[in-house]
Protein backbone atom coordinates (compact mmCIF):
# COMPACT_ATOMS: atom_id res chain seq x y z
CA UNK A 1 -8.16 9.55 0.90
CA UNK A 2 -6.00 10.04 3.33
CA UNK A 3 -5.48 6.86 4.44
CA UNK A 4 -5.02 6.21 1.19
CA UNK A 5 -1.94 8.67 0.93
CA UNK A 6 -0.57 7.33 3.99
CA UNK A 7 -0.32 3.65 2.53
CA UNK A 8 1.50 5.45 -0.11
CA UNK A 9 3.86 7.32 1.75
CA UNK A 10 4.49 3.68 3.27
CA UNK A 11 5.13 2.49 0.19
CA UNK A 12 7.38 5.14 -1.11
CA UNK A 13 9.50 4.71 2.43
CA UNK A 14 10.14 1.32 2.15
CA UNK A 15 11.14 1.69 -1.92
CA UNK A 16 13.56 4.16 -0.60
CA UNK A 17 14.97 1.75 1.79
CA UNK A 18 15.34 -1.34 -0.60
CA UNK A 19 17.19 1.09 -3.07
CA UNK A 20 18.97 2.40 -0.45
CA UNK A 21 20.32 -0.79 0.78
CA UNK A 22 21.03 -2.07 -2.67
CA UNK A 23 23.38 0.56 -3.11
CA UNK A 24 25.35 -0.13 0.29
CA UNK A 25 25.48 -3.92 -1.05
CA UNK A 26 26.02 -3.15 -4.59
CA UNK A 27 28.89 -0.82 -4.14
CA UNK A 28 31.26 -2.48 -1.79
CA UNK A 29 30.66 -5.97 -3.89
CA UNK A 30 31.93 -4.16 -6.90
CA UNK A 31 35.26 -2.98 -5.27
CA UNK A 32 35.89 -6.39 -3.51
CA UNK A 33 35.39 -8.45 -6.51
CA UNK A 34 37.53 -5.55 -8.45
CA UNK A 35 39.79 -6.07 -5.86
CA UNK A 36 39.79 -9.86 -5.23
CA UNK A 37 40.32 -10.29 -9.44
CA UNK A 38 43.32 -8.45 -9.49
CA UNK A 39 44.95 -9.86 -6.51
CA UNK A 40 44.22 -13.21 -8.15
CA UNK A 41 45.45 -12.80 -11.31
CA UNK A 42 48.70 -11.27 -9.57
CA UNK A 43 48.83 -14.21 -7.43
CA UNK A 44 47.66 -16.88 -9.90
CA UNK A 45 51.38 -18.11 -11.34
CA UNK A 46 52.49 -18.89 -7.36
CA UNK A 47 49.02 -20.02 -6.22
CA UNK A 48 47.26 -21.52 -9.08
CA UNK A 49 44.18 -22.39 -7.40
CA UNK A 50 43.81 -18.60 -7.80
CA UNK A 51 43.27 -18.42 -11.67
CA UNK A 52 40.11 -18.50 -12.53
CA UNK A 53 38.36 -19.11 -8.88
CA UNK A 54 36.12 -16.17 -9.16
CA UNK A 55 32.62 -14.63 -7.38
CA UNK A 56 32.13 -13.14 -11.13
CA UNK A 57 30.33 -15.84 -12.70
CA UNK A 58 28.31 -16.74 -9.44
CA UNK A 59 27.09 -12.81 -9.05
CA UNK A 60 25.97 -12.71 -12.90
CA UNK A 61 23.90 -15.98 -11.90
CA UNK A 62 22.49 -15.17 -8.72
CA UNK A 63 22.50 -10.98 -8.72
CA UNK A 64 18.95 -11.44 -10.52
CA UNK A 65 17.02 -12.86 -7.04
CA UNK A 66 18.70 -9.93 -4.99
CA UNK A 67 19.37 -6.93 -7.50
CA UNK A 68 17.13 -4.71 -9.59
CA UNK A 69 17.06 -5.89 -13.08
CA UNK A 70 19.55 -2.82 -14.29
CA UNK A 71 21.66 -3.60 -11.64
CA UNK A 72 22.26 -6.97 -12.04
CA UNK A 73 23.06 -6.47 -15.88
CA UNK A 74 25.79 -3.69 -15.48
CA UNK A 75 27.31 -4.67 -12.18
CA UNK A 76 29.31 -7.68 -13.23
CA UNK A 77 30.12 -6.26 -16.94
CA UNK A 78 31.57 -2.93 -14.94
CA UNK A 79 33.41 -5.01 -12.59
CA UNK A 80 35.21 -7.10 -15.53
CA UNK A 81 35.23 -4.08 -17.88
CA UNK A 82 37.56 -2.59 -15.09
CA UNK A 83 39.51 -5.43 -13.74
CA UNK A 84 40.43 -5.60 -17.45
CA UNK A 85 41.88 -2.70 -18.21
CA UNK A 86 43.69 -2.51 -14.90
CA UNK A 87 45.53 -6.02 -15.41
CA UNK A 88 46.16 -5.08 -18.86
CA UNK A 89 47.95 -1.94 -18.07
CA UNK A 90 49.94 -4.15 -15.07
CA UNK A 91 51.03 -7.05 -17.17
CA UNK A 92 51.81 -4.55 -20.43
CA UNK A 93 48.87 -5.60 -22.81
CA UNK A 94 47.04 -4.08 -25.17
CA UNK A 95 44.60 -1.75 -23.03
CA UNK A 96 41.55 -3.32 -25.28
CA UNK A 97 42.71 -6.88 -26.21
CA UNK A 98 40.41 -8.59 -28.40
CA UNK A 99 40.17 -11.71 -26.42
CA UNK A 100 38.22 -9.47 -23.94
CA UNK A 101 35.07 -9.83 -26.65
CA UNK A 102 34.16 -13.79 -26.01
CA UNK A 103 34.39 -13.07 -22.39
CA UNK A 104 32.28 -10.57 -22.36
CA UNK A 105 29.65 -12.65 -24.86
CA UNK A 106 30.25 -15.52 -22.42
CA UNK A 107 29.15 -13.29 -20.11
CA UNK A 108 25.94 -12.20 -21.29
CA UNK A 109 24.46 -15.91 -22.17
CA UNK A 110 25.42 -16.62 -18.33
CA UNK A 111 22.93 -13.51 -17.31
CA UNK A 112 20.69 -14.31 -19.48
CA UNK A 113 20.87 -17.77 -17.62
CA UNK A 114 20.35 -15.61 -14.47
CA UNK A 115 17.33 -13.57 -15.16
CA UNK A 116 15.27 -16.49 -16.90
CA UNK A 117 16.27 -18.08 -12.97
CA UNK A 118 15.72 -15.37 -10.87
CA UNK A 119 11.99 -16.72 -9.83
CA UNK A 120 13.23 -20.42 -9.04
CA UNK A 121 14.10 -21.48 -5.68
CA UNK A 122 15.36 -24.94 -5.97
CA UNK A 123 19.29 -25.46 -5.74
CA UNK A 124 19.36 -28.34 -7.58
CA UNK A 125 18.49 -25.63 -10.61
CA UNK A 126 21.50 -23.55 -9.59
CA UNK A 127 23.72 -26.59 -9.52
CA UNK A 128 22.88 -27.16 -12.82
CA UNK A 129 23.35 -23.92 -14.05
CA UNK A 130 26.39 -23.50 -12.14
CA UNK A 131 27.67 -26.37 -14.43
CA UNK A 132 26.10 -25.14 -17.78
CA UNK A 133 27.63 -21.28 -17.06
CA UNK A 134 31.67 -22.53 -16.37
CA UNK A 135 31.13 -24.91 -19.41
CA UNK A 136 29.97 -22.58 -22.18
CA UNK A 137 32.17 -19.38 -20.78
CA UNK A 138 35.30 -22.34 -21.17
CA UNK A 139 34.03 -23.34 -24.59
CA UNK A 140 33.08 -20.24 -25.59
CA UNK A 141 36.97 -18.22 -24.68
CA UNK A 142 39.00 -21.66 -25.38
CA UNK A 143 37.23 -21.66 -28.82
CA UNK A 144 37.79 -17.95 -29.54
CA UNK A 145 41.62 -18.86 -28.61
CA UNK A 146 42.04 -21.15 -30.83
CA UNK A 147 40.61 -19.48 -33.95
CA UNK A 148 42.29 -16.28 -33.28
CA UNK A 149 45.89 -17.23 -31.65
CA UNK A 150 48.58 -17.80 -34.54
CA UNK A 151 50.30 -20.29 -32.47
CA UNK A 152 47.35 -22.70 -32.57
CA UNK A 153 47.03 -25.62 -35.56
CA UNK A 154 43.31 -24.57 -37.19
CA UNK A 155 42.44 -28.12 -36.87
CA UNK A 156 40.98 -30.56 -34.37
CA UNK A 157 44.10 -31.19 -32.57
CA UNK A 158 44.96 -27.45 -32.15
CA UNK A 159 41.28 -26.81 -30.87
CA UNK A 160 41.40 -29.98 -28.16
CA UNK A 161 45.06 -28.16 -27.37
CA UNK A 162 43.16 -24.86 -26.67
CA UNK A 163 40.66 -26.73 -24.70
CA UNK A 164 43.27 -28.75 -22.72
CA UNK A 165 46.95 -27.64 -22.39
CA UNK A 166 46.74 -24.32 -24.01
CA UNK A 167 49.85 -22.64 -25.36
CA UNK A 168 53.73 -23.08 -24.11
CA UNK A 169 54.74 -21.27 -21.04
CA UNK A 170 51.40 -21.44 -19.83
CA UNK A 171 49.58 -22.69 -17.30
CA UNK A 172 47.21 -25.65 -18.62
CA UNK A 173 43.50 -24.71 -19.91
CA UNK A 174 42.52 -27.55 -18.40
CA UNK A 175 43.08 -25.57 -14.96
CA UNK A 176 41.38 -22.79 -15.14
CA UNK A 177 38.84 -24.89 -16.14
CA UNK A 178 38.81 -26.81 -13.04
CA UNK A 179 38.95 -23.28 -11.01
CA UNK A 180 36.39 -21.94 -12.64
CA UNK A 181 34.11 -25.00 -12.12
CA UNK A 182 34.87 -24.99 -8.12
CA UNK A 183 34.32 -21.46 -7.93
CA UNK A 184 31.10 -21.71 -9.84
CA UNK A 185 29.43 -23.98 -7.18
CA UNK A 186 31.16 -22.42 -4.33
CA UNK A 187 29.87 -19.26 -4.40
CA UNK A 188 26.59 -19.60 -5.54
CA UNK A 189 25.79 -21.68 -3.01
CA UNK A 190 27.72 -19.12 -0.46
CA UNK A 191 25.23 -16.24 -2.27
CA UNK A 192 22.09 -18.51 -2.17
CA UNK A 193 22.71 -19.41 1.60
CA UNK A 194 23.55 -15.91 3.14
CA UNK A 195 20.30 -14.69 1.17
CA UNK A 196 18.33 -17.04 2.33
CA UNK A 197 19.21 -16.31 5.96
CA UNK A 198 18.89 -12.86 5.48
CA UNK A 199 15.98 -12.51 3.48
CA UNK A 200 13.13 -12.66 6.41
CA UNK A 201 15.89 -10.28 8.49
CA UNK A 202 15.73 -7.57 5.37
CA UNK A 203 11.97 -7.75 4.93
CA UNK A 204 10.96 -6.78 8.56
CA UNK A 205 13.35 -4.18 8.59
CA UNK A 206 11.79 -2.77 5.93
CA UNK A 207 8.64 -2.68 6.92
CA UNK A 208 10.16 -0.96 10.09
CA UNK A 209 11.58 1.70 8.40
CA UNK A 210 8.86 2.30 6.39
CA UNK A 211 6.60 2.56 9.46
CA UNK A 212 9.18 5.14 11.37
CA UNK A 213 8.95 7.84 8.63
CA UNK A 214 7.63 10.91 10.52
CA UNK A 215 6.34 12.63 7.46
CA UNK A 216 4.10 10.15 6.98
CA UNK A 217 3.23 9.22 10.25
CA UNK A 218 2.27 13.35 10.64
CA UNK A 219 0.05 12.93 7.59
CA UNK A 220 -2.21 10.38 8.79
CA UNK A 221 -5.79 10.78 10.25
């Protein structure tokens, strides 16, 4: 029995540290992707690589095989939830516009992409769903566009403009399709790579920690 305890207190120790360092990776990626959204979309009219070339898409794919399950569902949603509202206020739209609903619908087909993923390990997979995830989120907000913007025909010509040059004054849809395509196989092969490399590194260290917890250690026979 108490060996038995002791494998538990092991076990406990090294659930500690996984949570523990899924916090300190969780909560600085929020505030830089936050951060690098808002930049971009300040940026995007002078550098228009900018628009659209996001880590959001890539961490709702791949935040499955590194996150718990809660986490990987809320982190992303939080992090555009609050970009948001923080460009809205900055460029003087409505705080809640209701364009923000197909992105965030978009959204949620793309994790449920992720989580039905999260056990494969071949990167020919992610490519694919790479693909799949910027085509349906541009389908899925062009579409919305069209059927709810006044300035749009309701007919097939209006919805291959909303698909392809997008309104006056604009840059073209066609764009931030591109972006968002380039971004979408960037940085999920950036996030697959880096936890690849890391992965045996994180695992000993665990089992490290988990051996160096003196309350335990005091508890065996």
């Amino acid at each position: 029995l108490p060996l038995l305890y002791g494998d538990e207190c092991d076990l406990k120790a090294s659930s500690f540290w996984i949570q523990e360092q899924v916090m300190k990776f969780a909560c600085p990626l929020f505030v830089a992707v936050v951060l690098y959204r808002i930049v971009a979309a300040d940026l995007g009219a002078e550098h228009l690589w900018l628009l659209n070339f996001l880590p959001l898409a890539a961490l709702v794919l791949c935040g499955p095989k590194v996150f718990p399950r809660r986490v990987a569902l809320l982190l992303p949603p939080s992090i555009l939830l609050i970009s948001d509202i923080v460009l809205n206020v900055h460029f003087g739209a409505a705080f809640v516009p209701g364009e923000m609903l197909p992105r965030y619908a978009a959204l949620g087909l793309i994790a449920t992409l992720g989580l039905r993923l999260s056990d494969r390990r071949r990167s020919g997979t992610f490519v694919f769903a790479s693909l799949a995830s910027s085509s349906a989120f541009y389908l899925i907000t062009n579409t919305a566009s069209w059927l709810t913007s006044p300035v749009y025909a309701k007919s097939t010509a209006g919805w291959l403009q909303a698909l392809t040059t997008g309104l006056p004054g604009y840059p073209p849809t066609w764009l931030f399709f591109r972006n968002s395509l380039a971004s979408d196989l960037c940085f999920p092969a950036a996030f697959l790579l880096s936890l690849a490399s890391h992965g045996k590194t994180a695992t000993k260290s665990g089992i490290l920690a988990a051996h160096e917890q003196e309350n335990c250690g005091e508890l065996r026979v």
